[in-house]
Protein backbone atom coordinates (compact mmCIF):
# COMPACT_ATOMS: atom_id res chain seq x y z
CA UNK A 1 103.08 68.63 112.28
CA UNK A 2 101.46 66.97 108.75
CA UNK A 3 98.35 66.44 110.46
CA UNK A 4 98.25 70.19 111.54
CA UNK A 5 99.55 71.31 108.16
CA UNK A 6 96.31 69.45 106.18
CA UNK A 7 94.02 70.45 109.16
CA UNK A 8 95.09 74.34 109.04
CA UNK A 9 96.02 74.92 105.37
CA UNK A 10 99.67 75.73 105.50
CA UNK A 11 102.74 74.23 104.59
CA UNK A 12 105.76 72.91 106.23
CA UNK A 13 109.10 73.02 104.98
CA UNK A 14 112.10 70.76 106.65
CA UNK A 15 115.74 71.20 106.38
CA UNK A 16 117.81 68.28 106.63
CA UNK A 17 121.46 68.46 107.52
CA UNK A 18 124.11 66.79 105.12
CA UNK A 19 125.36 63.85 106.79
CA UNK A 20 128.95 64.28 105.10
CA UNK A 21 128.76 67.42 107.60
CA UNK A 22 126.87 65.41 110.72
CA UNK A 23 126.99 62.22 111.35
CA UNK A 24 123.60 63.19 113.67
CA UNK A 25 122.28 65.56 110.91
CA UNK A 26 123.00 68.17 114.34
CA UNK A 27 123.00 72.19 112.02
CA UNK A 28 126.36 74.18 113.55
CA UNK A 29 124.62 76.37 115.60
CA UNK A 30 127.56 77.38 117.56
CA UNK A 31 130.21 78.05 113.85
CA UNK A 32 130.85 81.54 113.72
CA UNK A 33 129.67 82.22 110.09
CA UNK A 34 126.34 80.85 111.00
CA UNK A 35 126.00 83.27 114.10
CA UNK A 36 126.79 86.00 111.97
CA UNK A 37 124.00 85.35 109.79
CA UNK A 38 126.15 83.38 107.03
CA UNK A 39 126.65 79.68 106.81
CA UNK A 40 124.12 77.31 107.25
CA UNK A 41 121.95 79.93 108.55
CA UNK A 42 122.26 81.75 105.17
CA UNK A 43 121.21 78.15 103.39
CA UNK A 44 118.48 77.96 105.15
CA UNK A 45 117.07 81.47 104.89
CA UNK A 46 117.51 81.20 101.51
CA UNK A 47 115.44 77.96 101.29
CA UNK A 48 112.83 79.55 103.10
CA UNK A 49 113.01 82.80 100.73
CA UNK A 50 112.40 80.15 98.02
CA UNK A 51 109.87 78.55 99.14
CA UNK A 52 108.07 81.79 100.01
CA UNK A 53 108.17 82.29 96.21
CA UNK A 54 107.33 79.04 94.43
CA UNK A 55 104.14 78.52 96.51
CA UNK A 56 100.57 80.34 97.12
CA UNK A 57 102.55 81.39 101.15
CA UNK A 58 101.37 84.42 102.69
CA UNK A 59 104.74 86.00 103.54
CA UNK A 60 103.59 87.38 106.50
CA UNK A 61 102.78 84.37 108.45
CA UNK A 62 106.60 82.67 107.76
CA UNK A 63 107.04 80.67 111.20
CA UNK A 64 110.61 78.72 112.15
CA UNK A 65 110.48 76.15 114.49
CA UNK A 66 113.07 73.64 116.08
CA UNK A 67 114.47 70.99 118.26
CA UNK A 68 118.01 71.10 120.18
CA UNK A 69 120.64 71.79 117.09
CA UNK A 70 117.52 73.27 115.47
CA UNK A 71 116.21 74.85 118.55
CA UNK A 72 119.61 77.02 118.66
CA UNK A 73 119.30 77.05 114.64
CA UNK A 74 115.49 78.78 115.07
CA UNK A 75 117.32 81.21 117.76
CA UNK A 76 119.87 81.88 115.33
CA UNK A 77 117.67 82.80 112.36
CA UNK A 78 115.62 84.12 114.69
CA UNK A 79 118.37 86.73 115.49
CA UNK A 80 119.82 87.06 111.85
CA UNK A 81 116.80 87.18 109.62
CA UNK A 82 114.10 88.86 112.03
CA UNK A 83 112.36 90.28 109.68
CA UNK A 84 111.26 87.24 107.97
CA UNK A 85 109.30 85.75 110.82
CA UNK A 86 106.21 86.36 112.57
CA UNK A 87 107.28 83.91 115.49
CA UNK A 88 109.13 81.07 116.38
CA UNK A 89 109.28 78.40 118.46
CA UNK A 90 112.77 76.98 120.49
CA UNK A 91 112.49 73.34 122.17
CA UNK A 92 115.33 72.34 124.01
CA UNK A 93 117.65 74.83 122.69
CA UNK A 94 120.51 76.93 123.92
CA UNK A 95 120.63 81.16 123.65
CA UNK A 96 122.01 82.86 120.31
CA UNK A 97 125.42 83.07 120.73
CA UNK A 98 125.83 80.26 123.57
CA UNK A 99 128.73 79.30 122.03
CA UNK A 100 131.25 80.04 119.32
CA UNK A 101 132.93 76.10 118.99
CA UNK A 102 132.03 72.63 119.17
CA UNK A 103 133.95 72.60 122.77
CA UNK A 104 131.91 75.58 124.07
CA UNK A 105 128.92 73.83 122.51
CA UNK A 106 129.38 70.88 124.63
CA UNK A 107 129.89 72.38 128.20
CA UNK A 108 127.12 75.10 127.36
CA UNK A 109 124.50 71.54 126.16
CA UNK A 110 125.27 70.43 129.95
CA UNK A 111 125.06 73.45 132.25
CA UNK A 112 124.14 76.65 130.19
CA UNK A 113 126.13 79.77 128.51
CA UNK A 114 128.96 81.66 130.70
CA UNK A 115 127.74 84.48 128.62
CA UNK A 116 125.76 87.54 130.10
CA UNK A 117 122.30 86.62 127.90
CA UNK A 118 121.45 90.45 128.51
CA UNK A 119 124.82 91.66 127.02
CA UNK A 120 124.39 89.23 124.17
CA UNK A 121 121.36 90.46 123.07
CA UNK A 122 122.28 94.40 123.89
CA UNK A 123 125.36 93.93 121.49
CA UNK A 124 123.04 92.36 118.95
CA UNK A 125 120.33 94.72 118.72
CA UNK A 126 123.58 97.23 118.08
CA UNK A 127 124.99 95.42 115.04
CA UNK A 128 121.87 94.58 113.95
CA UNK A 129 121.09 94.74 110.38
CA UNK A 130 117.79 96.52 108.56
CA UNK A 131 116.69 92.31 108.51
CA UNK A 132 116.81 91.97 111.81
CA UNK A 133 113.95 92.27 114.61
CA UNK A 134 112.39 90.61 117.30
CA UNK A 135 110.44 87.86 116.64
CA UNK A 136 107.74 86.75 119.40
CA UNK A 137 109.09 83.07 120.81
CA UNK A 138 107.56 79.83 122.23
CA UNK A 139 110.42 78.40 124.01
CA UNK A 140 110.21 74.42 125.69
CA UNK A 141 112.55 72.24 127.34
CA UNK A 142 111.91 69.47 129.72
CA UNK A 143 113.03 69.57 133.57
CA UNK A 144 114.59 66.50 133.21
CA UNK A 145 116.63 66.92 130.07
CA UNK A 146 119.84 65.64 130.21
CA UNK A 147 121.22 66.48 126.98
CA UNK A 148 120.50 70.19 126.83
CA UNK A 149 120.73 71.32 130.67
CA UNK A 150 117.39 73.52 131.51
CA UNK A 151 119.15 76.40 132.68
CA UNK A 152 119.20 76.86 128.76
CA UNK A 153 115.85 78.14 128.42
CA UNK A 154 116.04 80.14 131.49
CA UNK A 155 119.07 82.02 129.34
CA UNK A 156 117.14 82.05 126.11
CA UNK A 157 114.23 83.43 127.85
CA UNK A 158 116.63 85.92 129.56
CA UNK A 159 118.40 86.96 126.15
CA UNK A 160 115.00 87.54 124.43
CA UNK A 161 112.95 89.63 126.69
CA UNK A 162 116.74 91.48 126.69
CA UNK A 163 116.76 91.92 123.11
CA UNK A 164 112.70 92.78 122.61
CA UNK A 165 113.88 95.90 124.71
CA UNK A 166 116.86 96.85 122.75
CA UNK A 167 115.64 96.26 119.41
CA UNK A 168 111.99 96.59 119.40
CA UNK A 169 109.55 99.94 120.15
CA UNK A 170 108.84 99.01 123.39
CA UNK A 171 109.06 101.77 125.94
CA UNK A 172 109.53 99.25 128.90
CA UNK A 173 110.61 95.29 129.73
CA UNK A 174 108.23 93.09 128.91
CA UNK A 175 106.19 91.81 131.81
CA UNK A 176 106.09 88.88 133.31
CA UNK A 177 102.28 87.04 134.00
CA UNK A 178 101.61 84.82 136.93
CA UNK A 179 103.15 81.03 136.54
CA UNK A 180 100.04 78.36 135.49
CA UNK A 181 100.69 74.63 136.23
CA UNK A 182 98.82 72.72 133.57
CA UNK A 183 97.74 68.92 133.04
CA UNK A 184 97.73 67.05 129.38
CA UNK A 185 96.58 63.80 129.59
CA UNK A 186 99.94 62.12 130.72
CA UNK A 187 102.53 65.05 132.19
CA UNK A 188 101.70 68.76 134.19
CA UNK A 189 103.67 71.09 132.68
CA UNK A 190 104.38 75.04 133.68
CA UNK A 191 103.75 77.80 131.54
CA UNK A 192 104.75 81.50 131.87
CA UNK A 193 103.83 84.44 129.51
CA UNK A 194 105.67 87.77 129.03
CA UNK A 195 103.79 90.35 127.76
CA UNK A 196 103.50 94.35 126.33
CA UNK A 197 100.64 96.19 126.47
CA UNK A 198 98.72 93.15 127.43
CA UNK A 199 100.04 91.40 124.29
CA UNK A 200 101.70 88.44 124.87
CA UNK A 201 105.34 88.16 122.77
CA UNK A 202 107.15 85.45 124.83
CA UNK A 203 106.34 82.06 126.20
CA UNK A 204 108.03 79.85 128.50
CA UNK A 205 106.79 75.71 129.39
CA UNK A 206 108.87 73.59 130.88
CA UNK A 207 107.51 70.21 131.05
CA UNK A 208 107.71 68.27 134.16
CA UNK A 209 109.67 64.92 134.26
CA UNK A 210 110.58 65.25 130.49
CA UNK A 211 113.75 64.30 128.92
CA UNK A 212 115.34 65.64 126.11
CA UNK A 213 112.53 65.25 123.51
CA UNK A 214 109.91 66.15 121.22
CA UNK A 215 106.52 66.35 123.69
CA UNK A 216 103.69 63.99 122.23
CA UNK A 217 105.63 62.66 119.40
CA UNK A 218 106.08 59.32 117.99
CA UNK A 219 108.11 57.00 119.95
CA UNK A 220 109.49 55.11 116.65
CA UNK A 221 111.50 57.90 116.06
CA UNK A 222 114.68 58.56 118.67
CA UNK A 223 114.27 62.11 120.98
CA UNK A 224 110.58 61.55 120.65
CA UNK A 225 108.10 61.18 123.94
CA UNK A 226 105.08 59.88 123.73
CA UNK A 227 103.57 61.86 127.39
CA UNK A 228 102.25 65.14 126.40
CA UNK A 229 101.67 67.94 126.24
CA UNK A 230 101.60 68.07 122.64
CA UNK A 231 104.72 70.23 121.19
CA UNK A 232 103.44 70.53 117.85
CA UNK A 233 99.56 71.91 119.25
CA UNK A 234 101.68 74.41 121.42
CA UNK A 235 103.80 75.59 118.74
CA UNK A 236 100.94 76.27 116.12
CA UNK A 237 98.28 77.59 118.94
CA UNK A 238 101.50 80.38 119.86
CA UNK A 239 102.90 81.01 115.93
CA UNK A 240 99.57 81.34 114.53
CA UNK A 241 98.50 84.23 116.55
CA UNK A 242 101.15 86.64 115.44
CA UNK A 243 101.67 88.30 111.66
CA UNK A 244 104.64 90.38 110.58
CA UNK A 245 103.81 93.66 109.38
C-alpha cells in the first residue's frame, strides 16, 4: 500500500490496536459502544479527523480500508461516520452489527450473522445521524477462508445494497451486473458489480482457493498470501474513483 501511496500521491494512515487491549491487536468490532459510533470507532475517526487537518489531504477523497477485525472496523465506521468517506473497502469482514459480544463474534467468524442484514441496515438508516451515509464498498473474502466463514460477505453485501436504499436518494435497489471470472497471474477470482444509474457503488470478489488473507501480500508477515489478485491494486483502482460531495 506504500508503493501505491508514493506512486499515486496520497497518504496512508494505520491504526494499531493497544496490545494491553489485544493480545492479536484484533479492534472490538462487535463492543456495543463501538457499534454505536463511540469507542474505538470514535478513536479512530478522530485520528482520521486529525490527520485530515495536519496534512495538505483533500477531504473529499478520505478512503477506510481493512482486514477481518478491521474489515468489520471499516464496516463500522463505514456505518457511523458516513459522511467522512468517499469509499471503502471490507476484506474478510463480517456485516455492521454481526454481533454485539465476543461470543456472538466467534460463532458469527465461523458461519455468518443470525441477523436479518436487510433489517440491520433498515433500522440503521432510521437512527442514523446527520454523519451518516452510504459509502460505495469494495468488499473481498476468499472461498476458502476458514477464519471468517464466506457467507460473511454474502451478508455484508446483503446489508449494504439494503442500506444504499434506505439511506441514500436512490429511487430503486441497486442492480446487480453479470458475474466476470477473472485470472491474476496465480488465482481466478469472481467479481460482481452493483450499480445505479449505470454507476457502479458496490463491489463483490471472492477469490478462488484463498484462505483467510491479504491477496498478493508479503508472505513474511502472518494472514498474508502471496497468489494474487492483488488486494491493495483492487482497493485503490475501486476507492479512487469515487469523491464525497
Amino acid at each position: 500500500m506504500n508503493d501505491f501511496a508514493d506512486r499515486y500521491r496520497f497518504i496512508v494512515l494505520y491504526p494499531e490496536q493497544s496490545l494491553r487491549v489485544n493480545p492479536f491487536r484484533c479492534w472490538r468490532w462487535f463492543d456495543r459502544d463501538t457499534l454505536n459510533g463511540a469507542g474505538e470507532a470514535a478513536l479512530i475517526a478522530a485520528l482520521i479527523k486529525r490527520t485530515v487537518s495536519r496534512y495538505p489531504i483533500d477531504a473529499s477523497r478520505v478512503y477506510i480500508a481493512g482486514i477481518s477485525a478491521g474489515g468489520a472496523m471499516a464496516g463500522v465506521l463505514a456505518y457511523c461516520y458516513g459522511a467522512m468517506f468517499a469509499a471503502c473497502a471490507i476484506a474478510s469482514g463480517v456485516m455492521y452489527r454481526g454481533a454485539e459480544s465476543l461470543r456472538e463474534a466467534a460463532a458469527v467468524m465461523r458461519g455468518g450473522s443470525r441477523a436479518a442484514p436487510e433489517s440491520v441496515a433498515r433500522e440503521a438508516a432510521q437512527n442514523s445521524s446527520g454523519c451518516v451515509a452510504f459509502v460505495p464498498a469494495l468488499v473481498i473474502h476468499g472461498d476458502d477462508d476458514s477464519t471468517v466463514h464466506p457467507r460473511n460477505a454474502e451478508q455484508i453485501v446483503e446489508q449494504l445494497r439494503a442500506f444504499a436504499q434506505h439511506v441514500g436518494r436512490s429511487s430503486g435497489p441497486l442492480t446487480e451486473a453479470p458475474e466476470l471470472r477473472l485470472s491474476s497471474a496465480d488465482r481466478a477470482y469472481r467479481q460482481r458489480d452493483y450499480l445505479h444509474h449505470k454507476r457502479i457503488l458496490l463491489r463483490k470478489i471472492i477469490v478462488e482457493g484463498m484462505g483467510h488473507a491479504w491477496s498478493g501480500g508479503d508472505e513474511r508477515h502472518p494472514f498474508n498470501d502471496r497468489a494474487g489478485p492483488d488486494a491493495s491494486r483492487l482497493i485503490w483502482e475501486f476507492v479512487s474513483m469515487f469523491r464525497r460531495d
